[in-house]
Protein backbone atom coordinates (compact mmCIF):
# COMPACT_ATOMS: atom_id res chain seq x y z
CA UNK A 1 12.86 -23.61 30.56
CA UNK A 2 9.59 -21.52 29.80
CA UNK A 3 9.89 -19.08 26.83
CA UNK A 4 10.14 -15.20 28.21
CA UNK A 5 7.64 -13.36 27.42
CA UNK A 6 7.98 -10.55 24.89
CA UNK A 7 7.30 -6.98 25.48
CA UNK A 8 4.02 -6.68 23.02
CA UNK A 9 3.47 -2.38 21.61
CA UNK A 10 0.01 -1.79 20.99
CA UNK A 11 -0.59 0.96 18.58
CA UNK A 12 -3.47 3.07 18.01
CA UNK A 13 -3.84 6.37 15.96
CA UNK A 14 -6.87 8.05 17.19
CA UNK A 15 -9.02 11.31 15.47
CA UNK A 16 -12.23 12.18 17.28
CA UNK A 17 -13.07 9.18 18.46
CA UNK A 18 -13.64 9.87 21.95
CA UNK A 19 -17.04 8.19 21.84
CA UNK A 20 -15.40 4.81 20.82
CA UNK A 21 -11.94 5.18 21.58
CA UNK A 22 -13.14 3.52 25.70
CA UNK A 23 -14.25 0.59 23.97
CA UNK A 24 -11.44 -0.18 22.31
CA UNK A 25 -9.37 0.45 25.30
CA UNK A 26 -11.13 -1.35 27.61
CA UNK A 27 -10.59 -4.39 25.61
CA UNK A 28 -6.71 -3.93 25.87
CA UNK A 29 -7.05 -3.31 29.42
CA UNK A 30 -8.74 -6.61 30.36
CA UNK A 31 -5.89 -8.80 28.62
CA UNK A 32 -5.00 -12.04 29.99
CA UNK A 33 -1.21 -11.54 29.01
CA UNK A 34 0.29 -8.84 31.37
CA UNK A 35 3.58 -7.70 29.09
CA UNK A 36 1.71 -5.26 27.28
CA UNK A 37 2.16 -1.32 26.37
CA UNK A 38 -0.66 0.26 24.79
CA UNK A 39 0.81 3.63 22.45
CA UNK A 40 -2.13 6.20 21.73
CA UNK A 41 -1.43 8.57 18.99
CA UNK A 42 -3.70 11.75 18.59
CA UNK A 43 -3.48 13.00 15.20
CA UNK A 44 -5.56 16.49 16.22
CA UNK A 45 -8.26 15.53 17.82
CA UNK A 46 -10.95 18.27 18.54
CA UNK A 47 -12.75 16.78 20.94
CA UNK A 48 -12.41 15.26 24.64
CA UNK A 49 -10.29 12.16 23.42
CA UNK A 50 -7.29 13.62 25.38
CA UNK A 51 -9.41 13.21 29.10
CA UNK A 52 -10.75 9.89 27.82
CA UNK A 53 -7.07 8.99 27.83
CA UNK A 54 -5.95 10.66 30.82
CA UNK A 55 -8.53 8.71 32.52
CA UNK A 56 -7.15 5.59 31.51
CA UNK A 57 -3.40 6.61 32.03
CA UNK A 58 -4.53 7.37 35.44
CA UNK A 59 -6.19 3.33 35.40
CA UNK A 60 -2.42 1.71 34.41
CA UNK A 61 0.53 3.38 33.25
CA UNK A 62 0.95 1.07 30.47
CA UNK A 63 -1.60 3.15 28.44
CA UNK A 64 0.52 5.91 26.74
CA UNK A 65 -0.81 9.14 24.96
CA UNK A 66 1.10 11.50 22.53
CA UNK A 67 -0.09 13.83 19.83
CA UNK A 68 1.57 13.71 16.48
CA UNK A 69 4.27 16.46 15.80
CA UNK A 70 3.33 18.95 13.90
CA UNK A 71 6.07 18.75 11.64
CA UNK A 72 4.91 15.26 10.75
CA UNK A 73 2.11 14.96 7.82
CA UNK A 74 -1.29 14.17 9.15
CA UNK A 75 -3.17 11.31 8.96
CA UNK A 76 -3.42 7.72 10.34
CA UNK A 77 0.02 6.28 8.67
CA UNK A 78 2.36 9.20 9.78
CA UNK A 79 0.47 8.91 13.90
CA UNK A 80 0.81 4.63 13.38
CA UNK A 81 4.89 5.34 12.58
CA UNK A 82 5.13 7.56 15.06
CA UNK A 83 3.92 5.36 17.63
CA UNK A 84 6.60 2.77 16.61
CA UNK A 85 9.28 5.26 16.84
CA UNK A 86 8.05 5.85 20.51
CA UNK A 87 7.55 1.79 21.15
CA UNK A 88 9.79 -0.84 23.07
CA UNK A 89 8.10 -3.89 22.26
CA UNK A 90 9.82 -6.97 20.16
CA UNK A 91 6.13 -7.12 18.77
CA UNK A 92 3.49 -4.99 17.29
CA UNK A 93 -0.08 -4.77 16.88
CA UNK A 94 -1.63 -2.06 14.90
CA UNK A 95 -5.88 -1.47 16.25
CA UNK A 96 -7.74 1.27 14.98
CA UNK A 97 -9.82 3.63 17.49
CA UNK A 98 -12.97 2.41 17.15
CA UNK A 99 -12.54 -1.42 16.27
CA UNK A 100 -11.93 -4.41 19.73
CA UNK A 101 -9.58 -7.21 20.59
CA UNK A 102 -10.92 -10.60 22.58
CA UNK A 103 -9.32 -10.25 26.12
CA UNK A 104 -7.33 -13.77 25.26
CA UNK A 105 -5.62 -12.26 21.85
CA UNK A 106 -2.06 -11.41 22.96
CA UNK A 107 -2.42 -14.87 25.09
CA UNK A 108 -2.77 -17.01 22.31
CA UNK A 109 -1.00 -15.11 19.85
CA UNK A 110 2.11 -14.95 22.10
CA UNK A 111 1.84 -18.34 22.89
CA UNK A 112 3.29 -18.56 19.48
CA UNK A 113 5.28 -15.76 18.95
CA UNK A 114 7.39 -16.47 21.86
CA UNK A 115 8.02 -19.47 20.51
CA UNK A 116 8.40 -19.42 16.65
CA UNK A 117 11.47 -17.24 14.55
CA UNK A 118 8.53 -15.23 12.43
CA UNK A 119 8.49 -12.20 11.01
CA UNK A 120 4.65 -11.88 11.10
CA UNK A 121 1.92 -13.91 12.23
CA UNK A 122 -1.90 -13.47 11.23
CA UNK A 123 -5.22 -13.97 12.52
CA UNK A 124 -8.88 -13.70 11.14
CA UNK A 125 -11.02 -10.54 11.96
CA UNK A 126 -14.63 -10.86 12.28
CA UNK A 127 -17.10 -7.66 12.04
CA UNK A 128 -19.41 -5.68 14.01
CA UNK A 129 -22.20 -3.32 14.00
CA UNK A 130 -22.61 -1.61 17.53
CA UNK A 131 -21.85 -4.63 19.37
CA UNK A 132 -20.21 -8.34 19.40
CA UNK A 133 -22.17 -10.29 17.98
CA UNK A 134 -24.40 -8.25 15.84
CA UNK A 135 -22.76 -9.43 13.09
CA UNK A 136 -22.02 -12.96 11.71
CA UNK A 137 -19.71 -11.81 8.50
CA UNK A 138 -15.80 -12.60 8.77
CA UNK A 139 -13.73 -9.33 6.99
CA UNK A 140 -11.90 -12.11 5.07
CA UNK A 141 -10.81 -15.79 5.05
CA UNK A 142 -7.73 -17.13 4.35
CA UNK A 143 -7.61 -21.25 3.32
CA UNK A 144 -5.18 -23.53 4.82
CA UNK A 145 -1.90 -24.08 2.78
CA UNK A 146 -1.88 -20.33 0.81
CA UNK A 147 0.87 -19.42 -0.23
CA UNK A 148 2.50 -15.99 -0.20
CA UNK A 149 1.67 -15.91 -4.39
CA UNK A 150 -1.74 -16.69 -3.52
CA UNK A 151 -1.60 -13.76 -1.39
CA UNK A 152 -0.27 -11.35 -3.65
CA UNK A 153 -2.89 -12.19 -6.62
CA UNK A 154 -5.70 -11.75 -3.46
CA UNK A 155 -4.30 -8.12 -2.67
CA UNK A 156 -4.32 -7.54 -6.96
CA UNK A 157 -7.69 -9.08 -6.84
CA UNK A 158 -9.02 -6.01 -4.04
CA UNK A 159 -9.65 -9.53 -2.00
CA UNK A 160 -7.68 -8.32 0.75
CA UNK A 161 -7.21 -11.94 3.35
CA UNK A 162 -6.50 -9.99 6.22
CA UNK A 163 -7.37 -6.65 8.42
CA UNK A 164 -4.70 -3.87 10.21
CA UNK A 165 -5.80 -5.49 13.20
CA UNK A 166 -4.93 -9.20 12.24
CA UNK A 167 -1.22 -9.21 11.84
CA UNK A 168 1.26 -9.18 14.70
CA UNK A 169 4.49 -7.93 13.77
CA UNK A 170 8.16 -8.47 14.89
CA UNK A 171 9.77 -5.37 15.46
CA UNK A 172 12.20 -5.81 12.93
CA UNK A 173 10.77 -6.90 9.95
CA UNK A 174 8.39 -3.74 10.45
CA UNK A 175 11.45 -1.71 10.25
CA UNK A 176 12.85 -3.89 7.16
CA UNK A 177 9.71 -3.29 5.35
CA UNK A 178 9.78 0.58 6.05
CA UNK A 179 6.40 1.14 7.42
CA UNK A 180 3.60 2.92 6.66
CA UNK A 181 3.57 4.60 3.89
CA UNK A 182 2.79 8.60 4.72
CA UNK A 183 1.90 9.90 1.69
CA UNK A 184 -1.17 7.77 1.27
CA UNK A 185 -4.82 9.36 2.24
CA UNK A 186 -5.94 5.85 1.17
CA UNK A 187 -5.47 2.37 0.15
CA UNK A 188 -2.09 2.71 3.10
CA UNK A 189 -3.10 -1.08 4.10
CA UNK A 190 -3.22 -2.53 0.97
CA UNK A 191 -0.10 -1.02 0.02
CA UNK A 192 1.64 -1.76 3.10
CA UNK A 193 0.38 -5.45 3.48
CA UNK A 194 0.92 -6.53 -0.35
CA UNK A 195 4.34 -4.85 0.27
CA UNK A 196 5.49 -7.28 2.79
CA UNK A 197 4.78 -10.22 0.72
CA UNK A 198 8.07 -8.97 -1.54
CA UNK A 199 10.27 -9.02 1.29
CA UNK A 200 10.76 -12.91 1.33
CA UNK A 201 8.77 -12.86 4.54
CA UNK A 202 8.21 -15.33 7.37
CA UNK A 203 4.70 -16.00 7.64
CA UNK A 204 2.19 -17.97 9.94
CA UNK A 205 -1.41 -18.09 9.41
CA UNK A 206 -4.01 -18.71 12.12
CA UNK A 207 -6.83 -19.72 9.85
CA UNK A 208 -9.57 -19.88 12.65
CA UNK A 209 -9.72 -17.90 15.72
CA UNK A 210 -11.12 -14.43 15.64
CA UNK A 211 -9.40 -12.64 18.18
CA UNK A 212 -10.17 -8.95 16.57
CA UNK A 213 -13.40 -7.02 15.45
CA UNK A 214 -13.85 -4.40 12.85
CA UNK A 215 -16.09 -1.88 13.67
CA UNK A 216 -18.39 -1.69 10.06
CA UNK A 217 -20.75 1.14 11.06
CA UNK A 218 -17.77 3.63 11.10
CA UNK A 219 -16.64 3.24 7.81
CA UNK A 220 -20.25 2.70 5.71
CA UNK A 221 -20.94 6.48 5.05
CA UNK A 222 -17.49 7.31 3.41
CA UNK A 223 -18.91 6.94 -0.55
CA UNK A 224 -18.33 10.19 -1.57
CA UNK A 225 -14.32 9.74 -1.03
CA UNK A 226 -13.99 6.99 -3.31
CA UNK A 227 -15.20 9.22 -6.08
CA UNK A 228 -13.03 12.31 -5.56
CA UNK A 229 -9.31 12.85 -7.32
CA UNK A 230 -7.78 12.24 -4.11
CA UNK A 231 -8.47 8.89 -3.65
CA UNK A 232 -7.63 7.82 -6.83
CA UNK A 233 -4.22 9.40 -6.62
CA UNK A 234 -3.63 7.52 -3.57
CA UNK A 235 -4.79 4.21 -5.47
CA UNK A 236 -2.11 5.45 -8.62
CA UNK A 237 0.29 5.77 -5.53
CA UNK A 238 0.03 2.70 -4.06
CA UNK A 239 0.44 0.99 -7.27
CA UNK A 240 3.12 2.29 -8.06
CA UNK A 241 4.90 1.27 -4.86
CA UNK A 242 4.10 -2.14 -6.29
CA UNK A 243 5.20 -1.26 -9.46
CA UNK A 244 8.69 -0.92 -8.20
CA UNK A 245 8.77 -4.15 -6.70
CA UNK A 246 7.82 -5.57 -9.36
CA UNK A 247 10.10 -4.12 -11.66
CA UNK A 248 13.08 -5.38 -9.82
CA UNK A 249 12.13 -9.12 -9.24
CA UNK A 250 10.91 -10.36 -12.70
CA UNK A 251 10.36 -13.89 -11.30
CA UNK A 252 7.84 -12.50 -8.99
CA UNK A 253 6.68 -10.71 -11.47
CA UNK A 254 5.78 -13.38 -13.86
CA UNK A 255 3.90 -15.56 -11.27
CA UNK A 256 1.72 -12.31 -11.05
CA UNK A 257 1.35 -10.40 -14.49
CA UNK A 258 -2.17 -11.86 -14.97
CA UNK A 259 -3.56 -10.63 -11.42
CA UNK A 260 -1.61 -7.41 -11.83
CA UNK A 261 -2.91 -6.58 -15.43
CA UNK A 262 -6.57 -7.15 -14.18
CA UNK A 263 -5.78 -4.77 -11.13
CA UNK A 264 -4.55 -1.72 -13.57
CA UNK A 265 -7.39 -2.13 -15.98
CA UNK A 266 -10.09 -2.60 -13.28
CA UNK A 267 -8.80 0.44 -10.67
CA UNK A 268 -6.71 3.04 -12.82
CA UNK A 269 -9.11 2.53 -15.81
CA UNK A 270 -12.64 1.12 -15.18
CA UNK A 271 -12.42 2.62 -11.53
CA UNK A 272 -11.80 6.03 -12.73
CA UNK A 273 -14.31 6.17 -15.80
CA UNK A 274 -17.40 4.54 -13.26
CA UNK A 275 -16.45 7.71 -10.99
CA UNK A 276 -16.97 10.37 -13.49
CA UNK A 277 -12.94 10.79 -14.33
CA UNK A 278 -12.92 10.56 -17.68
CA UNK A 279 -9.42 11.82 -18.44
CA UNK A 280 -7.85 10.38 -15.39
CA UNK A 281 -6.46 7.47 -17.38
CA UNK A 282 -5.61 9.20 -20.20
CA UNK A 283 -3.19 11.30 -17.81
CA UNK A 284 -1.53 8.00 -16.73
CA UNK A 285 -0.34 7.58 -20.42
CA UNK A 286 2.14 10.35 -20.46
CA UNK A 287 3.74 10.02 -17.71
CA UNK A 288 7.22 8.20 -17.90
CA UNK A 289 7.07 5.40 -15.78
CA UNK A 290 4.72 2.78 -17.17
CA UNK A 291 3.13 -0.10 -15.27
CA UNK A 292 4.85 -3.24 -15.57
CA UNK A 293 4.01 -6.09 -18.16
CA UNK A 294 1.42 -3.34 -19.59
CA UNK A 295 1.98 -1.33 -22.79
CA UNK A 296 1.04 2.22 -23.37
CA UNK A 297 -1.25 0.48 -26.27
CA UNK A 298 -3.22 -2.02 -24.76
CA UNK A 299 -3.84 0.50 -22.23
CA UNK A 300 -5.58 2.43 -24.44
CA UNK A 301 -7.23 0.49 -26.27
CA UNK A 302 -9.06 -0.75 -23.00
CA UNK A 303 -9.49 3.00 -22.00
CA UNK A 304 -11.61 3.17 -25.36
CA UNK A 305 -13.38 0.21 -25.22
CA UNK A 306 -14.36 0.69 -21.80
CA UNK A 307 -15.49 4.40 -22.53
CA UNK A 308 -17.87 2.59 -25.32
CA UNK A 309 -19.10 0.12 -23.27
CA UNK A 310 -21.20 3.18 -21.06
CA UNK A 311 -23.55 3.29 -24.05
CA UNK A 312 -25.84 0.55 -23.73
CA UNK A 313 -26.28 0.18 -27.53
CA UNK A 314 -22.91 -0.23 -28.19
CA UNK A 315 -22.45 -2.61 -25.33
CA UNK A 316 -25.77 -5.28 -25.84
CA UNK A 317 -26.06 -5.02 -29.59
CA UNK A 318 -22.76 -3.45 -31.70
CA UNK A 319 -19.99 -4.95 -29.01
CA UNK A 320 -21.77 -7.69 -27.47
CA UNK A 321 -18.57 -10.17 -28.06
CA UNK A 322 -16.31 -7.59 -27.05
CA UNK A 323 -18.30 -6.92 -23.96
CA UNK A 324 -18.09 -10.39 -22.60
CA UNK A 325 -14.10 -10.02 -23.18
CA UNK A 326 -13.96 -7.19 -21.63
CA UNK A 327 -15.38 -7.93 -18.02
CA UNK A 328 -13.36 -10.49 -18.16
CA UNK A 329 -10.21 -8.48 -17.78
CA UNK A 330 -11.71 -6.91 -14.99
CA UNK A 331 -13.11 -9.45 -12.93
CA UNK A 332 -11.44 -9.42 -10.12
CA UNK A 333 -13.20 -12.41 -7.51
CA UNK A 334 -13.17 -10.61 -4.26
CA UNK A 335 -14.54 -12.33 -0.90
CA UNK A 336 -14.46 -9.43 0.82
CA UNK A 337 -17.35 -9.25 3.53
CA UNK A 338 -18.70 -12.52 2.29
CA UNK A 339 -17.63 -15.19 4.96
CA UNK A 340 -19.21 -16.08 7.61
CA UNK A 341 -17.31 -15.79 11.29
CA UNK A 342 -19.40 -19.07 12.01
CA UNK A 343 -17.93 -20.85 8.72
CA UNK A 344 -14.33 -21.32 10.85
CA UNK A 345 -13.61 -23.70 13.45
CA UNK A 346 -13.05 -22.43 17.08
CA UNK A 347 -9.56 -24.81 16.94
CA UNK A 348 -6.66 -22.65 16.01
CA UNK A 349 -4.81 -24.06 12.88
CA UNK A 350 -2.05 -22.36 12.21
CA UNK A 351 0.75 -23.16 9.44
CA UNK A 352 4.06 -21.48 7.61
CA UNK A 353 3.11 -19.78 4.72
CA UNK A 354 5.79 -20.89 1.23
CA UNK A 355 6.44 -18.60 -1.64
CA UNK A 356 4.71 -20.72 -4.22
């Protein structure tokens, strides 16, 4: 008796990206699996996104398009939980506007998930320029037999394994792991993916196959956001989501507490000073929650020494031992854009993923 074939919900949040947004779509459209809704969500578009999409409703009526209410808080995370509220499907994919899927993706990956009890299963994304093919570089890669530990120290690391686009979800363990956080203007996959690694998971990991493409032209002229407050609330934020975790499983914890000291020194400290915050982390200090495993001391005593260390005398000639400590504690390892798509193997090998 042949597996039935789950109802898959594509979901996109869209903002002015009428120029791409066909791309993308077309790609869904030519899919070689059939049971397939494709859930648009406009988060206030200003320009002609909304006939792009009547156009394509017009194509097949599997292509929906909504706007986000306005009583819901704007941005990508409140359109992308909207757009599950609206879905039917047992599975989920999550694209972005301006990034493409191969037409074979929900093919093979439902091949699987028809098949298999999993709570989410993952696939490699490679990049691209302006077209497929323009660029070689994979956005991450993730070795056979990781486990979810591995994974967690990778995502405290800022060596994030996997892109939005490379998870398929079930339905409910979305909804178990509470979905995307709203409140973030950044760092909202991070949060969200090294979030679902404390819910005791079920995990399978395609390590070859690129099925998706990240679109890298779109998002290399955003510099001057990384060095603004906002972001680096949203980086405190999503830390702190952690944090929680991580205060109430202490076993976790301790497989961690390396990884996770190394990620508050390096972002909330180091992060902060390179981008002309100076009193940002001196802020953190007084507020009453407290990261976990870290003391109030240590903190700043690393605040200090990494203020000294932007003198170049103190840091080559006075602190030169102390230096070499010091980046240490904040070297962090990341592959990130440093793969090659051509480094994986066109057979798909794909395995359960174990705590430890």
């Amino acid at each position: 008796m042949m597996a039935e074939k789950k109802l898959v919900s594509i979901i996109i949040p869209t903002y002015n990206r009428a120029h791409l947004i066909n791309e993308t779509l077309d790609s869904v459209l030519s899919q070689t699996y059939q049971n397939w809704e494709c859930i648009v969500v406009d988060d206030g578009s200003t320009d002609n996104t909304s006939n792009v999409m009547q156009t394509y409703i017009s194509i097949d009526s599997r292509f929906k398009y909504h706007h986000r209410p306005i009583d819901r808080l704007s941005g990508g995370n409140a359109a992308r939980n909207y757009g599950f509220e609206l879905s039917k499907g047992e599975c989920l994919i999550f694209l972005d506007s301006d990034d493409i899927i191969i037409n074979t993706i929900l093919e093979h990956r439902m091949k699987y998930c028809n098949t298999h009890d999993l709570d989410i299963l993952i696939n490699p994304t490679g990049t691209f320029n302006n077209v497929i093919g323009d660029s070689d570089l994979l956005w991450n890669k993730v070795e056979e037999n990781s486990s979810v530990i591995d994974f967690v120290k990778r995502f405290f690391h800022m060596d994030m394994p996997w892109h939005t686009n490379g998870p398929t979800w079930s339905r409910s363990f979305f909804k178990k792991v509470g979905g995307w956080n709203e409140t973030l203007g950044a760092w909202q996959d991070w949060e969200l993916h090294c979030r679902l690694l404390f819910y005791n998971p079920n995990i399978f990991i395609n390590v070859n196959g690129v099925d998706n493409y990240f679109r890298v032209s779109e998002h290399s002229s955003i510099g001057k956001a990384y060095k603004s407050k906002a972001y680096l609330l949203s980086i405190l934020n999503a830390i702190l989501s952690i944090n929680t975790l991580l205060e109430q499983d202490k076993k976790k914890y301790f497989s961690v507490r390396k990884s996770y000291s190394k990620l508050i020194f390096k972002m909330l400290i180091n992060f902060p000073l390179e981008n002309g915050h100076l009193w940002f982390p001196l802020k953190l200090l007084f507020k009453g929650t407290f990261f976990k495993g870290v003391s109030r001391i240590s903190f700043f005593k690393f605040y200090v020494t990494d203020l000294l260390m932007k003198s170049y005398k103190i840091k080559k000639i006075v602190l030169k031992k102390t230096y070499v400590k010091h980046q240490l504690k904040m070297n962090l390892n990341s592959n990130y854009l440093k793969y090659k798509q051509s480094s994986l193997d066109s057979e798909n090998i794909i395995y359960n993923v174990n705590w430890h």
